[in-house]
N, C-alpha and C. Protein backbone atom coordinates (compact mmCIF):
# COMPACT_ATOMS: atom_id res chain seq x y z
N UNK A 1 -23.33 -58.49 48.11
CA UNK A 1 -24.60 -58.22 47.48
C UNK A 1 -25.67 -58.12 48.56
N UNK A 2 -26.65 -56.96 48.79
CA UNK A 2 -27.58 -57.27 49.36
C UNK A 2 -28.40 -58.23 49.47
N UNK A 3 -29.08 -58.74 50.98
CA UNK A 3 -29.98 -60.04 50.38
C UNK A 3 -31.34 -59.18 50.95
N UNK A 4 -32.17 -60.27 50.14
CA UNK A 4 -33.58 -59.77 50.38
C UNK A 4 -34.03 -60.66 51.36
N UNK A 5 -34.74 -60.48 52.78
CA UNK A 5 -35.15 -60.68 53.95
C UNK A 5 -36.94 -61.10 53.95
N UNK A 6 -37.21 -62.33 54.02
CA UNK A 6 -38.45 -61.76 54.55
C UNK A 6 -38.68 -62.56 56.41
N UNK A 7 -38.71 -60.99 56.65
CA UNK A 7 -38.94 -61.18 58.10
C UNK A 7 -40.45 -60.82 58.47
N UNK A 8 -41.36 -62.18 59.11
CA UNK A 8 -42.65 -61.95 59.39
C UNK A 8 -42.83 -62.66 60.26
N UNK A 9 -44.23 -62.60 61.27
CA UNK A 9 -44.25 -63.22 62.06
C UNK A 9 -45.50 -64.43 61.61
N UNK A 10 -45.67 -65.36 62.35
CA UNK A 10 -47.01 -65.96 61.95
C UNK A 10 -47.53 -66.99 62.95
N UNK A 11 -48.82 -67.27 62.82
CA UNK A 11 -49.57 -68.24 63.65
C UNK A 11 -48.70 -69.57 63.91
N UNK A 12 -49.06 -70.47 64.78
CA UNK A 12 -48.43 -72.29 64.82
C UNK A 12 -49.11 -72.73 63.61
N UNK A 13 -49.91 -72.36 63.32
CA UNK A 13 -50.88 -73.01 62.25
C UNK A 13 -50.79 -72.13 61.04
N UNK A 14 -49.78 -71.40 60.73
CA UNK A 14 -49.04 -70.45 59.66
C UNK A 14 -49.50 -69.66 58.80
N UNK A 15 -50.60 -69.02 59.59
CA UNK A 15 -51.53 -67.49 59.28
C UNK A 15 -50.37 -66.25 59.53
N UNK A 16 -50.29 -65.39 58.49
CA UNK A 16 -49.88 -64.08 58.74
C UNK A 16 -50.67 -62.86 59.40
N UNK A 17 -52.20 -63.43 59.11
CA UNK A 17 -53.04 -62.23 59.59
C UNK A 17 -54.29 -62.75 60.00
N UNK A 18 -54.93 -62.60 60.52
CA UNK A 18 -56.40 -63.56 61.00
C UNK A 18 -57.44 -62.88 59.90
N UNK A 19 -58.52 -64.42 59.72
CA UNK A 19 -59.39 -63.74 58.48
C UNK A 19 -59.88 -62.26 58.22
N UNK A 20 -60.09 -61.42 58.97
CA UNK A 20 -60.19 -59.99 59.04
C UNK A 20 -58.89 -59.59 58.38
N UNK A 21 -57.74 -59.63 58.40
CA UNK A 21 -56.69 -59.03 58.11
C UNK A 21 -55.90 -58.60 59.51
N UNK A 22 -56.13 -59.23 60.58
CA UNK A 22 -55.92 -58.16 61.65
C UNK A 22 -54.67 -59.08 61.94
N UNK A 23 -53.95 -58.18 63.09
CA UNK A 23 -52.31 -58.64 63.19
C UNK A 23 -52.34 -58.40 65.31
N UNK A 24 -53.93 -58.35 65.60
CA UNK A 24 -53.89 -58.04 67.07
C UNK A 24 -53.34 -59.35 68.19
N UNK A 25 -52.99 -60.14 67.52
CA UNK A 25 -52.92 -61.67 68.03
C UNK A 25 -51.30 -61.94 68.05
N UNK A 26 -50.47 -60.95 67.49
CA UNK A 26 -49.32 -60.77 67.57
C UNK A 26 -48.66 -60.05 68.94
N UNK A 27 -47.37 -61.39 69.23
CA UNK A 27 -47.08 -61.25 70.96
C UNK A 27 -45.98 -60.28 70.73
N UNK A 28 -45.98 -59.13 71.44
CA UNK A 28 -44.32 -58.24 71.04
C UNK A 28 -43.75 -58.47 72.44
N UNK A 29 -42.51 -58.29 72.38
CA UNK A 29 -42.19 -58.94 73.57
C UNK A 29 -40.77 -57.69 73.69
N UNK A 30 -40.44 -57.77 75.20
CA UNK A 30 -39.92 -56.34 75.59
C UNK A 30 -38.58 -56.58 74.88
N UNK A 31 -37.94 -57.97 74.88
CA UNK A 31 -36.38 -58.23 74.39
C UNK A 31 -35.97 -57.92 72.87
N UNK A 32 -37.45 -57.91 72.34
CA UNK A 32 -36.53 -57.38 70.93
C UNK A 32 -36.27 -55.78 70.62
N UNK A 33 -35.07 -55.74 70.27
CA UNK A 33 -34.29 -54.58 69.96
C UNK A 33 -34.61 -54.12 68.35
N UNK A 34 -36.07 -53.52 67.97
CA UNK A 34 -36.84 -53.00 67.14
C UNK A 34 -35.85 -52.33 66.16
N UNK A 35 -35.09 -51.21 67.11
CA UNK A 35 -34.11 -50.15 66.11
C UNK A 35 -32.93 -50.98 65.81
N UNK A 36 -32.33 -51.71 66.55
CA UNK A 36 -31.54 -52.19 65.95
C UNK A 36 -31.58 -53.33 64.57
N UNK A 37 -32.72 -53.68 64.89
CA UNK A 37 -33.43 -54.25 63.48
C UNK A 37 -33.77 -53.52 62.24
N UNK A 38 -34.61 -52.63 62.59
CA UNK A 38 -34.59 -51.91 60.96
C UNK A 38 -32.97 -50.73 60.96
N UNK A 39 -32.33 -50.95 61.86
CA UNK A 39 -31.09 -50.73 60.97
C UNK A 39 -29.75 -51.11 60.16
N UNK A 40 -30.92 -52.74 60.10
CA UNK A 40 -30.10 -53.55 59.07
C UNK A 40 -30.41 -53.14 57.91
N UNK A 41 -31.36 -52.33 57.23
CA UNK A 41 -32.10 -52.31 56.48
C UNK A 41 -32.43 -50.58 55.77
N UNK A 42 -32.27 -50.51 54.69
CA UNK A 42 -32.69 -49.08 53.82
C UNK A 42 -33.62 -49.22 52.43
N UNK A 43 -34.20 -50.19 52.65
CA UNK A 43 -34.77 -50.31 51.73
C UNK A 43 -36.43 -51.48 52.44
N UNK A 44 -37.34 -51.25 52.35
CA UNK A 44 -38.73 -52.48 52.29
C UNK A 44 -39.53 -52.35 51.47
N UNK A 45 -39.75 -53.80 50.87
CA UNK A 45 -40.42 -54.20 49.85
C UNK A 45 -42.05 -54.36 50.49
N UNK A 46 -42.80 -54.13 50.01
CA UNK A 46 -44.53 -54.96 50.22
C UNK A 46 -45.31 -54.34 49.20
N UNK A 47 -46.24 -55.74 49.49
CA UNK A 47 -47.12 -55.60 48.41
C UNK A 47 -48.27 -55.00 48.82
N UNK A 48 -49.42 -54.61 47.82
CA UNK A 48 -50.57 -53.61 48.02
C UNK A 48 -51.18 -53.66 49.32
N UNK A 49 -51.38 -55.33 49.97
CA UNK A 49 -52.47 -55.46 50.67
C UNK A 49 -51.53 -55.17 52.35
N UNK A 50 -50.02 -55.25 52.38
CA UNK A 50 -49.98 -54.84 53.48
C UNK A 50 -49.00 -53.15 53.21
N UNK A 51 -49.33 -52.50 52.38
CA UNK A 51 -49.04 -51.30 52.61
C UNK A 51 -50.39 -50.41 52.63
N UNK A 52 -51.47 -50.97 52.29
CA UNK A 52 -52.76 -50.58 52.22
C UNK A 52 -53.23 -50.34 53.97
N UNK A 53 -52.53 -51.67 54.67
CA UNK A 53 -52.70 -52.00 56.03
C UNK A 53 -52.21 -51.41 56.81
N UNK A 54 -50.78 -51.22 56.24
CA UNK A 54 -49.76 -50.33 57.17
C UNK A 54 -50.08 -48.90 56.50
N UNK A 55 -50.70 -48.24 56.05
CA UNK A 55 -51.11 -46.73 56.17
C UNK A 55 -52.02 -46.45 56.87
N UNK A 56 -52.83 -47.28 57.79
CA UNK A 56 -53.49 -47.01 58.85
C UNK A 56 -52.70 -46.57 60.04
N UNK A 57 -51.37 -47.67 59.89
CA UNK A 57 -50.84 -47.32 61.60
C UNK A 57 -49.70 -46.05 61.13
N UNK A 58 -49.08 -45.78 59.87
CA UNK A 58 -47.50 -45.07 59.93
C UNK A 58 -47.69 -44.29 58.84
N UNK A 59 -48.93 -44.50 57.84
CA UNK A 59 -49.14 -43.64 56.99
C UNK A 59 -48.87 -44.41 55.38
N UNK A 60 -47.95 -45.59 55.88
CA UNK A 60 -47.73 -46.51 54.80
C UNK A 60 -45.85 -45.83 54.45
N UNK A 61 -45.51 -44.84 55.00
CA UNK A 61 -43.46 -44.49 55.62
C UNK A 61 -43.15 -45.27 56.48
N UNK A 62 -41.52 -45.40 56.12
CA UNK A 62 -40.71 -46.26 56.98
C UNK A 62 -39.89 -45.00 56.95
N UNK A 63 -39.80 -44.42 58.09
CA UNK A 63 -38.99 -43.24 58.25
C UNK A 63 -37.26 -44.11 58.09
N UNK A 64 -36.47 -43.15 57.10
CA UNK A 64 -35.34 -44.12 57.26
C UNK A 64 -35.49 -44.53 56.30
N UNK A 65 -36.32 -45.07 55.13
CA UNK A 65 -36.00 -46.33 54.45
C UNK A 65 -36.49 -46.16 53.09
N UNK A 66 -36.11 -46.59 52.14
CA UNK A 66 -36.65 -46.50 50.78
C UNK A 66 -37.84 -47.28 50.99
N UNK A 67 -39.52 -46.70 50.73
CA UNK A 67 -40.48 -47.62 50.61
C UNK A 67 -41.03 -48.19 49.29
N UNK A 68 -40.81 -49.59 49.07
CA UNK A 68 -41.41 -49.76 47.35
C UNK A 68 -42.38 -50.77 47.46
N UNK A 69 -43.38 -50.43 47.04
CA UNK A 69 -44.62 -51.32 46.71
C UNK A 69 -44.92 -51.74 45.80
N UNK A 70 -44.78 -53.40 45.17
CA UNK A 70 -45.19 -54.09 44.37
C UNK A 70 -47.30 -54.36 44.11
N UNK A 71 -47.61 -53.33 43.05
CA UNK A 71 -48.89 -53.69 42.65
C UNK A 71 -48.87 -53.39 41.19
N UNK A 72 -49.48 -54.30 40.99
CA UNK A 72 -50.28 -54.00 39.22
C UNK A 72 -51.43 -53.10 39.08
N UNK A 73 -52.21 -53.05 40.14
CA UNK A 73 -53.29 -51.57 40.34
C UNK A 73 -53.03 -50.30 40.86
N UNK A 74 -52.22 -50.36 41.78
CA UNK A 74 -51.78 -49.27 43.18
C UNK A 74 -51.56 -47.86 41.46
N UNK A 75 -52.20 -46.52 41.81
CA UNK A 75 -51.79 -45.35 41.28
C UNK A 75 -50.45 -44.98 42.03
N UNK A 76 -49.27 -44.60 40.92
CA UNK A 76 -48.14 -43.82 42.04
C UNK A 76 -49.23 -42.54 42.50
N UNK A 77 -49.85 -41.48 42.38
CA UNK A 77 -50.41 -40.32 42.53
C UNK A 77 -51.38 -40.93 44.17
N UNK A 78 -51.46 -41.85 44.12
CA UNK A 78 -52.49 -42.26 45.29
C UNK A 78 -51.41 -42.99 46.27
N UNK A 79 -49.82 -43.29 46.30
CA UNK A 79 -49.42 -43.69 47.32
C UNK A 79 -48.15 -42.75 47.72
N UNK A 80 -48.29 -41.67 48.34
CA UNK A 80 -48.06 -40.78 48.85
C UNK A 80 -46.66 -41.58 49.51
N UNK A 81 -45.61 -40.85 49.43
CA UNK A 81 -43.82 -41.29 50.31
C UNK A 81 -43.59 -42.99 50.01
N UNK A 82 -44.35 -43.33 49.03
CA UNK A 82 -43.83 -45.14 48.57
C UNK A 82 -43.51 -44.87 46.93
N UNK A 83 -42.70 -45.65 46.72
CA UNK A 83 -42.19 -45.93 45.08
C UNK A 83 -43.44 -47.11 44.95
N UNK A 84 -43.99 -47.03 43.34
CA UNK A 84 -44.88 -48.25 43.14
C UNK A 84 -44.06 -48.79 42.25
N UNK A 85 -43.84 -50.42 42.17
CA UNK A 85 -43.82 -50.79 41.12
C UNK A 85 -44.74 -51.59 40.69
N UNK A 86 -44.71 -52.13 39.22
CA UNK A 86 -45.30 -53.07 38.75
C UNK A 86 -44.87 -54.74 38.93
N UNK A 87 -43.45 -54.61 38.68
CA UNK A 87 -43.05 -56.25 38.88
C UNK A 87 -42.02 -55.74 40.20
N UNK A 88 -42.11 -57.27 40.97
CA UNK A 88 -41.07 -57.46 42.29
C UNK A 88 -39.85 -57.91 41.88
N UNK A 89 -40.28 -59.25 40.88
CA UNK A 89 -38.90 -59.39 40.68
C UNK A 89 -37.65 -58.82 39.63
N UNK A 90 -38.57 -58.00 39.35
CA UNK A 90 -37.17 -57.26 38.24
C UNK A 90 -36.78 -55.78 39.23
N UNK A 91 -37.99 -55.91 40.22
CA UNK A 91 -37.15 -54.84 41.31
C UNK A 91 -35.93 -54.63 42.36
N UNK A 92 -36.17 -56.13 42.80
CA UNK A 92 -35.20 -56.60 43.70
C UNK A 92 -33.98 -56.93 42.72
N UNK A 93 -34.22 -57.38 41.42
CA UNK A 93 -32.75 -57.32 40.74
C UNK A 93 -32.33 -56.21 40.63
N UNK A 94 -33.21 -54.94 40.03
CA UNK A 94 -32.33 -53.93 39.97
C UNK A 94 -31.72 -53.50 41.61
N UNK A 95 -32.83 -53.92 42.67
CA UNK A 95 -31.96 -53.21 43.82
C UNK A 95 -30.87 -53.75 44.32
N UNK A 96 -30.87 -55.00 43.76
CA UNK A 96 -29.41 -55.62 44.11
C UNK A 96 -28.04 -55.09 43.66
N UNK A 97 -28.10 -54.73 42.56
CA UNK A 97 -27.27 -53.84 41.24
C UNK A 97 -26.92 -52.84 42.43
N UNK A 98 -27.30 -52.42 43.36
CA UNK A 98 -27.10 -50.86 43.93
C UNK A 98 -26.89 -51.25 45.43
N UNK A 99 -25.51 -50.03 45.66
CA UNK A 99 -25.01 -50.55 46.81
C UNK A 99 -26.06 -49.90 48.19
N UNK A 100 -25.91 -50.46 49.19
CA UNK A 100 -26.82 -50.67 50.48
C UNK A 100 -26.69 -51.43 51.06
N UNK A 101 -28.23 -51.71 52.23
CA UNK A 101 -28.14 -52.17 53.17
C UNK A 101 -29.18 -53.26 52.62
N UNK A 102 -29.05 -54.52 53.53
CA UNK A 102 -30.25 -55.81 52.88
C UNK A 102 -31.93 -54.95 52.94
N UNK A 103 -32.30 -55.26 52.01
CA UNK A 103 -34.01 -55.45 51.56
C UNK A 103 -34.80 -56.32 52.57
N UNK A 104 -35.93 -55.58 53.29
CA UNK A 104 -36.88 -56.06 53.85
C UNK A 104 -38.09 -56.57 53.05
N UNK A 105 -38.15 -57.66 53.21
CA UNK A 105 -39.56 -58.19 52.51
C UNK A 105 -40.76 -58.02 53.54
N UNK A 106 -41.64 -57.54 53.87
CA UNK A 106 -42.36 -57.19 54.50
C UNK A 106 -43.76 -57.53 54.47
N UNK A 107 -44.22 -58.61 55.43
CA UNK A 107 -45.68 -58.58 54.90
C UNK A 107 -45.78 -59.73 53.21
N UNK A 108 -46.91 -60.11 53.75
CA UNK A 108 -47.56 -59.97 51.96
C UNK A 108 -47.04 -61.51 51.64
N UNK A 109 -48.12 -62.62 52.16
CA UNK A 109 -47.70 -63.98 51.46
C UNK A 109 -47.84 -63.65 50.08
N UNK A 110 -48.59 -63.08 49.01
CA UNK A 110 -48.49 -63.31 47.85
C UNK A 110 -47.27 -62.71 47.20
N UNK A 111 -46.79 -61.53 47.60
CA UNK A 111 -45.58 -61.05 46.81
C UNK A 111 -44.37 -62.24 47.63
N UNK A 112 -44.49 -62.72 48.45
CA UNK A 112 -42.84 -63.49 49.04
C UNK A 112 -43.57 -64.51 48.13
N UNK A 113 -44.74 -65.09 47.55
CA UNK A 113 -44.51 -66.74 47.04
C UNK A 113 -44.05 -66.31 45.49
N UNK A 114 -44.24 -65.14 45.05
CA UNK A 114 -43.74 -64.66 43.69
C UNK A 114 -42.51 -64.75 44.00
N UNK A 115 -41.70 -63.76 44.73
CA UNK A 115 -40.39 -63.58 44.91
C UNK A 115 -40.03 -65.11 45.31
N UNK A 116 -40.14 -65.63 46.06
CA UNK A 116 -39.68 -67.30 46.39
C UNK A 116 -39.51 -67.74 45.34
N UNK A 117 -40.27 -67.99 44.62
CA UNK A 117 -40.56 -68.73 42.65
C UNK A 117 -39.54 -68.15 42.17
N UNK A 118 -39.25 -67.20 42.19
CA UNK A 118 -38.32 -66.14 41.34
C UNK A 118 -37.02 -66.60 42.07
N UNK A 119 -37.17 -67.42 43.08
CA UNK A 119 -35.20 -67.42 43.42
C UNK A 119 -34.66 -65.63 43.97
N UNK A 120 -36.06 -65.31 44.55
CA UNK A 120 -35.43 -63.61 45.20
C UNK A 120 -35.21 -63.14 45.98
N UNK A 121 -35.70 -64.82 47.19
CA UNK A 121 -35.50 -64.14 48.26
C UNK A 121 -34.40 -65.06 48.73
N UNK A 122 -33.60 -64.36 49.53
CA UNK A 122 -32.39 -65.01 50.45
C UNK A 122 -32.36 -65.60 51.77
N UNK A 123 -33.28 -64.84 52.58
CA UNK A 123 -33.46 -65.42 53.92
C UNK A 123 -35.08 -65.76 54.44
N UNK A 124 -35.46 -66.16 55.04
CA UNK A 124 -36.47 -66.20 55.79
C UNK A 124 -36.48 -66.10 57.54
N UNK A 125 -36.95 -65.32 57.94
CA UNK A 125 -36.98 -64.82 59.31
C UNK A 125 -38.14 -64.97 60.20
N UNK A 126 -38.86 -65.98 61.07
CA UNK A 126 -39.84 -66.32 60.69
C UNK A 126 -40.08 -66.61 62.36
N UNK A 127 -41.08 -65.90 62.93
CA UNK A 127 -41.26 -65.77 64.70
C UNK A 127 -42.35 -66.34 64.56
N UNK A 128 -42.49 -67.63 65.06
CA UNK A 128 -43.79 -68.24 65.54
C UNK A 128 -44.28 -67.72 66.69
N UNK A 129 -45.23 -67.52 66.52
CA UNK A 129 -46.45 -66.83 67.89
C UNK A 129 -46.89 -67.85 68.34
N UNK A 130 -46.84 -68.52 69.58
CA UNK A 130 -47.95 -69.16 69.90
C UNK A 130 -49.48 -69.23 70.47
N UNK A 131 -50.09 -68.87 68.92
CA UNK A 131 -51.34 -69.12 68.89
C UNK A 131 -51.92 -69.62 67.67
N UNK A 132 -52.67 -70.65 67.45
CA UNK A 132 -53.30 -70.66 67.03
C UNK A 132 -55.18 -70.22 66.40
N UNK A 133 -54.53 -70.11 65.14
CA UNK A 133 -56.03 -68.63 64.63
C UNK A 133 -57.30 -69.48 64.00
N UNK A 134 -56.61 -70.77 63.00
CA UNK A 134 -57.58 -71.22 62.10
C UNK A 134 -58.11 -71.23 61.16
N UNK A 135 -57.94 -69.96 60.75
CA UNK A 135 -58.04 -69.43 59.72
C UNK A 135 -57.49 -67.93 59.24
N UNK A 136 -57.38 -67.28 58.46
CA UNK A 136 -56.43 -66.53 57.72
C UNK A 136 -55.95 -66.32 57.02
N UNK A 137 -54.62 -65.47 56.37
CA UNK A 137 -53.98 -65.16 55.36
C UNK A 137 -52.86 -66.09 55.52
N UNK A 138 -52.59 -67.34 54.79
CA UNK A 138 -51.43 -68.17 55.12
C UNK A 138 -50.06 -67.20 54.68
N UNK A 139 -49.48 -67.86 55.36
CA UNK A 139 -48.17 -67.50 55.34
C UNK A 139 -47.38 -67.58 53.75
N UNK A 140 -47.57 -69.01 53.42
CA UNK A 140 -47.36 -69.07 52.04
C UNK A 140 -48.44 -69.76 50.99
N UNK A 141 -48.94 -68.91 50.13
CA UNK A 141 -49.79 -69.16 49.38
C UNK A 141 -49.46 -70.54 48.31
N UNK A 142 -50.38 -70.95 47.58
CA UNK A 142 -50.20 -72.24 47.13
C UNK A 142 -49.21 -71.86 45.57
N UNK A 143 -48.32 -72.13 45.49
CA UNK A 143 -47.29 -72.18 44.06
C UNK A 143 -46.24 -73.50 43.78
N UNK A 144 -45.18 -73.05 43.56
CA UNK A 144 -43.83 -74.31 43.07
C UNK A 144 -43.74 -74.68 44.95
N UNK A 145 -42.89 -76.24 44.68
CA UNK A 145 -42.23 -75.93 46.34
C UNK A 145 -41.20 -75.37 46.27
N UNK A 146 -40.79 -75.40 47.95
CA UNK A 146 -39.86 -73.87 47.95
C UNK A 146 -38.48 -75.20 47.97
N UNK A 147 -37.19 -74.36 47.26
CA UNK A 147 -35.79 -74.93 47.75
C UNK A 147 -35.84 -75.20 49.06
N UNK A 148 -34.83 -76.32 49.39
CA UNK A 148 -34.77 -76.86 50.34
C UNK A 148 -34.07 -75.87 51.33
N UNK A 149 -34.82 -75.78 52.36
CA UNK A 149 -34.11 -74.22 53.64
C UNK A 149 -32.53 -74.84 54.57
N UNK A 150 -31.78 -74.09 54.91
CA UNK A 150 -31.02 -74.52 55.96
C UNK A 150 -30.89 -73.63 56.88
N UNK A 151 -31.27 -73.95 58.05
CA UNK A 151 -31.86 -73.59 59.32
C UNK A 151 -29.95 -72.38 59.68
N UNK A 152 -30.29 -71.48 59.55
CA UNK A 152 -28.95 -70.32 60.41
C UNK A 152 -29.13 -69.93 61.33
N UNK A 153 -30.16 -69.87 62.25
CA UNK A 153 -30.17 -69.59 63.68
C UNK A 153 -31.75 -70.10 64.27
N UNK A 154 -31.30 -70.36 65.45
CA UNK A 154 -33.29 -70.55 66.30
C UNK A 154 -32.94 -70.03 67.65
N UNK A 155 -34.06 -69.48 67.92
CA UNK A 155 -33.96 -68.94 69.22
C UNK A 155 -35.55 -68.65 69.78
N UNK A 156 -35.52 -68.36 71.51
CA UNK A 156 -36.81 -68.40 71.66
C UNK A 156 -36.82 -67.29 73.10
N UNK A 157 -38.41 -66.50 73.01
CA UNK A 157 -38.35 -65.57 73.50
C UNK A 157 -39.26 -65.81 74.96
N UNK A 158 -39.02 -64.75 75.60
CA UNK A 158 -39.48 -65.15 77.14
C UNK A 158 -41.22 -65.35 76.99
N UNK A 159 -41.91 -64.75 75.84
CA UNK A 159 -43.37 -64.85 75.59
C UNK A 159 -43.47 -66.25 74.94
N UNK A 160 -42.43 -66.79 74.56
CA UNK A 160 -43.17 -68.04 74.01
C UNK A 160 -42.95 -68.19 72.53
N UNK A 161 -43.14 -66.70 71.75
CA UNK A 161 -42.18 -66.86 70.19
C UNK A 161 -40.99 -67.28 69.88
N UNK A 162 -41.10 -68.16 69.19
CA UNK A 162 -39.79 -68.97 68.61
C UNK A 162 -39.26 -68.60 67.11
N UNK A 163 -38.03 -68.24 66.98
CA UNK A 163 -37.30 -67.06 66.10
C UNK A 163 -36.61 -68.24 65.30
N UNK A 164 -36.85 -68.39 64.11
CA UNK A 164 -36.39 -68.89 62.98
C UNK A 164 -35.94 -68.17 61.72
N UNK A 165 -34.39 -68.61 61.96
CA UNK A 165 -34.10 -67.73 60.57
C UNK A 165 -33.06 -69.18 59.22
N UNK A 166 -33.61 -68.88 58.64
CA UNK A 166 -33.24 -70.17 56.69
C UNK A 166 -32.93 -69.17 55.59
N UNK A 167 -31.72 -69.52 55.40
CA UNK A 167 -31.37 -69.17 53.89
C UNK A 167 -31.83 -70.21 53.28
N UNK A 168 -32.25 -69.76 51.92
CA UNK A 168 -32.81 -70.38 50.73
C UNK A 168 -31.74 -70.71 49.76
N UNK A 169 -30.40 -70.26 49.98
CA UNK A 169 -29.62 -71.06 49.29
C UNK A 169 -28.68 -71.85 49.58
């Protein structure tokens, strides 16, 4: 069965985006192998506020990849090469139903604390930056607590990001 991924990066102090929305505070570092990463993947999920974000830098396409955006406002006629939906979690069930490659959760503390609640997501992938911001878009917004994680890999990069990956079941 495909699992659904959310791979993001975030502050020590567990901001996804600094109060602006901005993501410039994010360390990329030469060792990660980018393509070989999104070619785990044919399918990414996000919600309005970071596909709204990411059509500044790529147009809001994942060349390669089924794009679906979870909003209750978003017009399909206004999001040009993305599927909209209305609900996440009856999306990721149906995309489970269908054979592929694992689902990127992308972005977007509020759609991963829905999907979390929902029992939808499978992994967490989770690169601490070291910096602290202070303020921001937390990582996980306030809801249920989450199932208890068990740690499947850690690793750490020559910049100082430390690579955490937890299944949720």
């Amino acid at each position: 069965m495909r699992k659904v991924r959310y791979c993001v990066a975030a502050s020590l102090d567990g901001f996804i985006a600094d109060a602006q929305g901005g993501h410039d505070w994010i360390l990329m570092d030469p060792s990660i192998d980018f393509v070989a990463f999104m070619q785990q993947f044919d399918t990414v999920l996000m919600g309005r506020g970071t596909y709204e974000a990411s059509k500044g830098m790529s147009g809001g396409e994942m060349p390669g990849m089924t794009a679906i955006v979870c909003s209750r406002t978003l017009e399909e006629a206004a999001a040009q090469g993305v599927q909209v939906v209305r609900d996440g979690v009856q999306a990721v069930a149906e995309l489970r139903q269908k054979a592929g490659k694992d689902i990127w959760l992308f972005g977007g503390g509020n759609l991963f604390r829905s999907l979390l609640d929902a029992g939808a997501v499978d992994q967490i992938e989770l690169s601490l930056i070291p910096v602290l911001l202070g303020s921001g878009i937390p990582l996980l917004p306030p809801g249920k607590r989450s199932p208890t994680l068990r740690l499947n890999e850690q690793s750490s990069l020559p910049n100082g990001t430390v690579v955490l990956t937890y299944s949720t079941r």
